[in-house]
N, C-alpha and C. Protein backbone atom coordinates (compact mmCIF):
# COMPACT_ATOMS: atom_id res chain seq x y z
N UNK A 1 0.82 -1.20 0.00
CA UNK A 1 0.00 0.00 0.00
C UNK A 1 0.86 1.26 0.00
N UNK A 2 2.04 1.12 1.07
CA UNK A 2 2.75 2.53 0.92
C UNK A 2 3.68 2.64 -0.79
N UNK A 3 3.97 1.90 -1.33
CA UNK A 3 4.15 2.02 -2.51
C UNK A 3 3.23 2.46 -3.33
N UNK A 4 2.27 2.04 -3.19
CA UNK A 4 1.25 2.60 -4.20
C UNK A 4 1.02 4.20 -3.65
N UNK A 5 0.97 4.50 -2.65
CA UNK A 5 0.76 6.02 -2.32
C UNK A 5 2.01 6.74 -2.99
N UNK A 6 3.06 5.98 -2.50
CA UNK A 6 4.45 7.05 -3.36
C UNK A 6 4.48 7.07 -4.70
N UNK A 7 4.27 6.12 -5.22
CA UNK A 7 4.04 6.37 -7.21
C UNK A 7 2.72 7.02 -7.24
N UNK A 8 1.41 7.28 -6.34
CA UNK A 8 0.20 7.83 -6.87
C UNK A 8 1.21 9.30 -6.65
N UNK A 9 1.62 9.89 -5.60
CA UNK A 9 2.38 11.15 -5.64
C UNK A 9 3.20 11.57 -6.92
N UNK A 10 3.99 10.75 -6.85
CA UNK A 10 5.05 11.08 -7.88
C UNK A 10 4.24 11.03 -9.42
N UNK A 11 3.35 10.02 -9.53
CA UNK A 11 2.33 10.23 -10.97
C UNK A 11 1.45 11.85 -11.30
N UNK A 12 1.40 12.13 -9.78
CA UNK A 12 0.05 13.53 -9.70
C UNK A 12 1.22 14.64 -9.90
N UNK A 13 2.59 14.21 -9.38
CA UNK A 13 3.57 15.85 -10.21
C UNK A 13 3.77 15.70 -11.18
N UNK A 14 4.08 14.05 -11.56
CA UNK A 14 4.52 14.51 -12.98
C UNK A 14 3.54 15.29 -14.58
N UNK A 15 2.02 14.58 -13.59
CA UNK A 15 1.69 15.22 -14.56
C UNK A 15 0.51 16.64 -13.96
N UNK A 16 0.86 17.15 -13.63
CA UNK A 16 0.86 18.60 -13.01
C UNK A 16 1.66 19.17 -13.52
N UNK A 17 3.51 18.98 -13.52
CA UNK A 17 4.46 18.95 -14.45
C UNK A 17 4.17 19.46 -15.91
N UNK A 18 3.68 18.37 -16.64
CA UNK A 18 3.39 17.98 -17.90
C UNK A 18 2.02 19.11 -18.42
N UNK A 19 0.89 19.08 -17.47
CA UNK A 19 0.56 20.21 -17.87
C UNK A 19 0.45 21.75 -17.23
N UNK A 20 1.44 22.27 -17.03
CA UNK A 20 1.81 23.71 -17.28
C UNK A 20 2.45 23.49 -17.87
N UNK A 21 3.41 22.52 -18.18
CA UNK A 21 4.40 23.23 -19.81
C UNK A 21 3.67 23.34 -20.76
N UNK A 22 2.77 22.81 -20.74
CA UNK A 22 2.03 22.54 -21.74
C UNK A 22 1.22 24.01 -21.88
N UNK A 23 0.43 24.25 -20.59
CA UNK A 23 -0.16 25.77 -20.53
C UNK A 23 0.81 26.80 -20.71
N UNK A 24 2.20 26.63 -20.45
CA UNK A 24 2.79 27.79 -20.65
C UNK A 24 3.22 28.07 -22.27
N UNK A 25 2.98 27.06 -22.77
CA UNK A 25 2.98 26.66 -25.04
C UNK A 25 2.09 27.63 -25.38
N UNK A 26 0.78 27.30 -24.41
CA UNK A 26 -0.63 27.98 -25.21
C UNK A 26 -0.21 29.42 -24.88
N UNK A 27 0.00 29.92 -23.54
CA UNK A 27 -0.17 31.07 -23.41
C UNK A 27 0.61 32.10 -24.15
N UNK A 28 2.53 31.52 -24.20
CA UNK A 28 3.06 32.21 -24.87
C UNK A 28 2.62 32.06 -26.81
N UNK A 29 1.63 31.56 -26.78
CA UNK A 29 1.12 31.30 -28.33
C UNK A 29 -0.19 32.23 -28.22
N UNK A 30 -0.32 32.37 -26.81
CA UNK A 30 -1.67 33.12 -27.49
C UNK A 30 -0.84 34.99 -27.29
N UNK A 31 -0.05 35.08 -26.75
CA UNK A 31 1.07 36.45 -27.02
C UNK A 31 1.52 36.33 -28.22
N UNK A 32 1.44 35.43 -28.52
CA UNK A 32 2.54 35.51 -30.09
C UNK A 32 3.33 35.65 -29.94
N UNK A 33 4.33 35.12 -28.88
CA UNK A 33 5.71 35.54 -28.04
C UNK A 33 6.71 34.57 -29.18
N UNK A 34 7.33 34.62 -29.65
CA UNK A 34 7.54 33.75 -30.49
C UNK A 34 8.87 33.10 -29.89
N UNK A 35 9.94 34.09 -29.23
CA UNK A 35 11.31 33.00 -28.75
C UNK A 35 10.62 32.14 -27.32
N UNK A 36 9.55 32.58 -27.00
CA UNK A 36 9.18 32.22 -25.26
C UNK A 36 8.47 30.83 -25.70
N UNK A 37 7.63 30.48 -27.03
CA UNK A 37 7.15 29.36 -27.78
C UNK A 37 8.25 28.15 -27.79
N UNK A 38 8.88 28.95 -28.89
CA UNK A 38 10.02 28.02 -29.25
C UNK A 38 10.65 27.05 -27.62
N UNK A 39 11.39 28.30 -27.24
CA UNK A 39 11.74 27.35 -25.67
C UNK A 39 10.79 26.43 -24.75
N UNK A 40 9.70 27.14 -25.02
CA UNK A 40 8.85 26.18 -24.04
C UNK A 40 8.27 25.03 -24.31
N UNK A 41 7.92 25.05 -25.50
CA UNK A 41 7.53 23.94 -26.73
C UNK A 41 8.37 23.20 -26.68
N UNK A 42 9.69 22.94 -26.62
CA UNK A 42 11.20 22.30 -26.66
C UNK A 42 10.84 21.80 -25.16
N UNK A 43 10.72 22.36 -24.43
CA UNK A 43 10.56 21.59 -22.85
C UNK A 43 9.59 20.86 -22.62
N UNK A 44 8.30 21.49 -23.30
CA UNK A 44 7.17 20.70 -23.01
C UNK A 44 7.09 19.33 -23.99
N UNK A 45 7.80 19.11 -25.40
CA UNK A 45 7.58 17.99 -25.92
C UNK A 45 8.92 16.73 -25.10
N UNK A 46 9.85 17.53 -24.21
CA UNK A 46 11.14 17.07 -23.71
C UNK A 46 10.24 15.96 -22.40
N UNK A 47 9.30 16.84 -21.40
CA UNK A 47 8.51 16.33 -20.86
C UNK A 47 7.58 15.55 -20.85
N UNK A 48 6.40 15.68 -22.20
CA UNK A 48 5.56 14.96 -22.28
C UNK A 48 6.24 13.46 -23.04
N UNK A 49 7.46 13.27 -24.00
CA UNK A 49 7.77 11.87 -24.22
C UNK A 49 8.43 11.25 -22.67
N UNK A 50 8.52 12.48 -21.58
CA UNK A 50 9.85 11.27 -20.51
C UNK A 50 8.19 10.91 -19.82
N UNK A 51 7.00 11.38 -19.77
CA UNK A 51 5.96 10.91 -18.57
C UNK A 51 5.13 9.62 -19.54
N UNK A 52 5.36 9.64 -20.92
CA UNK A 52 4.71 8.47 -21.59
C UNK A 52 5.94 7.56 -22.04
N UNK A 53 7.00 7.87 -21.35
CA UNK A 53 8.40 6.89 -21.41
C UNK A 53 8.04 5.72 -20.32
N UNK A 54 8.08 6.59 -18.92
CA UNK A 54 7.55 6.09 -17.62
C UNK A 54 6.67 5.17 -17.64
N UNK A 55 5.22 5.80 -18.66
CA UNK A 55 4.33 5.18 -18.59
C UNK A 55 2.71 5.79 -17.59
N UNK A 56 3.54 7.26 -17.19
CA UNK A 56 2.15 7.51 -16.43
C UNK A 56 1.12 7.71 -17.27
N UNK A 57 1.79 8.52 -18.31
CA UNK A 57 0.87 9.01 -19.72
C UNK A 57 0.63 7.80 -20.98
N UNK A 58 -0.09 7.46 -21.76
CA UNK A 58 -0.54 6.23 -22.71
C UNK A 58 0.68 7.13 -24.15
N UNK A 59 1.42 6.56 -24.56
CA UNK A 59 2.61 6.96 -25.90
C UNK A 59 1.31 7.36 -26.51
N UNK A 60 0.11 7.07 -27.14
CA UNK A 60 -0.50 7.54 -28.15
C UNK A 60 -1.07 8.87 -27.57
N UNK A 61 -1.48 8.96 -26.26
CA UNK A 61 -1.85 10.35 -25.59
C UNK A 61 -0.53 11.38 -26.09
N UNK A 62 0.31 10.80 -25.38
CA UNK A 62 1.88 11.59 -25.84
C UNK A 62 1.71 12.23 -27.30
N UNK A 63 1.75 11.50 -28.07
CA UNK A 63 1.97 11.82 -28.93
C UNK A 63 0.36 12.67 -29.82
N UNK A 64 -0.14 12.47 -29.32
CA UNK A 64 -1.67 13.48 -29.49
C UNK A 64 -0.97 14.54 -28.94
N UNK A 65 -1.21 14.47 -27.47
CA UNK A 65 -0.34 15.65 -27.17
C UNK A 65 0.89 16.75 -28.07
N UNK A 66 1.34 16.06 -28.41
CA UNK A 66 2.46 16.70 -29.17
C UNK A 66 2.57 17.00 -30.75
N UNK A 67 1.36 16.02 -31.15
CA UNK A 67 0.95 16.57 -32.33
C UNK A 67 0.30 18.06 -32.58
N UNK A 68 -0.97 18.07 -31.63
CA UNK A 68 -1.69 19.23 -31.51
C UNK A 68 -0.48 20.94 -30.65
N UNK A 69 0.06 20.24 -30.27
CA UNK A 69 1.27 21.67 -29.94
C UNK A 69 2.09 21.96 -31.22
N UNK A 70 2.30 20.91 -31.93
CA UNK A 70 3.54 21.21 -33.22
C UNK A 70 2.23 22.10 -34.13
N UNK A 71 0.88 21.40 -34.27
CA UNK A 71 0.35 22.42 -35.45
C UNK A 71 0.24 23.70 -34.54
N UNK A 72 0.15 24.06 -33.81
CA UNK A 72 -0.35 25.27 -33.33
C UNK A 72 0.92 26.08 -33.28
N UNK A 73 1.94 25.43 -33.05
CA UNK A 73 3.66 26.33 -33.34
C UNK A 73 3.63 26.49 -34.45
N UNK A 74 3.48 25.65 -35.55
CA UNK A 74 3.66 25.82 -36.83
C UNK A 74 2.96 26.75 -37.20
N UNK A 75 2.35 27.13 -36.76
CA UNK A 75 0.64 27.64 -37.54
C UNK A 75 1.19 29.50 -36.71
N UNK A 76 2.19 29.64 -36.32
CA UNK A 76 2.49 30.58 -35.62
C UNK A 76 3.79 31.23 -36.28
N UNK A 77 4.72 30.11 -36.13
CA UNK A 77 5.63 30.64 -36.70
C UNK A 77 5.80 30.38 -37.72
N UNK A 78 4.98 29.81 -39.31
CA UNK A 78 5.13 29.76 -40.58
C UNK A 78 3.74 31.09 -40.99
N UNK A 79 4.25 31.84 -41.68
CA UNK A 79 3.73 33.19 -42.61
C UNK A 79 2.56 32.12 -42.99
N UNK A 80 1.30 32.89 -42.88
CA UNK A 80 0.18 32.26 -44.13
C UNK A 80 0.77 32.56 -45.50
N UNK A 81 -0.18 31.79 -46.17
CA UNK A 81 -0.15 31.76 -47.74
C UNK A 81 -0.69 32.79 -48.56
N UNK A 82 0.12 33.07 -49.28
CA UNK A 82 0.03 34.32 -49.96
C UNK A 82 0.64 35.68 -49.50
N UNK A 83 1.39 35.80 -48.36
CA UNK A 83 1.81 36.66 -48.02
C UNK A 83 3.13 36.80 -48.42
N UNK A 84 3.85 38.16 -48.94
CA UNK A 84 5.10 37.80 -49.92
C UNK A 84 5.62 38.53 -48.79
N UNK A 85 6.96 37.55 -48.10
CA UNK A 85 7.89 37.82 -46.83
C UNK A 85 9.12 38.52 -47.12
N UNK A 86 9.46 38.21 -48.74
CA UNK A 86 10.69 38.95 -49.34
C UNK A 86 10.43 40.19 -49.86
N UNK A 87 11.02 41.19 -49.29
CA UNK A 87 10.72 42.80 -49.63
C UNK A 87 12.22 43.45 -49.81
């Protein structure tokens, strides 16, 4: 039983952990902060593969997870279409 209490702990930071990096992606995305993205995005996909490494998180969650952060970076830091960037 006391094992199971110390991994239920250590499961509830990691992913407490897992999401504010994750909230701190959206927020500096919803600033349009663009170097504060980049870094945090880099930490938060660094995090979310080590908690579905472990196993607290399911690899296909993980990787949902990390799909839906890459379009929303992308979608930030690539120019829409049609906009001519060379002047």
């Amino acid at each position: 039983m006391r094992q199971n209490k110390k991994r239920n702990l250590r499961n509830k930071a990691a992913k407490a952990t897992l999401r504010s990096q994750i909230k701190k992606v959206r927020t500096a995305l919803e600033n349009k902060n663009v170097e504060e993205v980049k870094t945090n995005f880099n930490t938060a996909v660094s995090v979310i593969n080590k908690t579905a490494e472990r196993g607290i998180i399911h690899k296909r969650k993980a990787a949902r997870l990390e799909s839906r952060l890459t379009k929303k970076v992308n979608k930030l830091l690539t120019p829409p279409a049609g906009v001519n960037t060379q002047s």
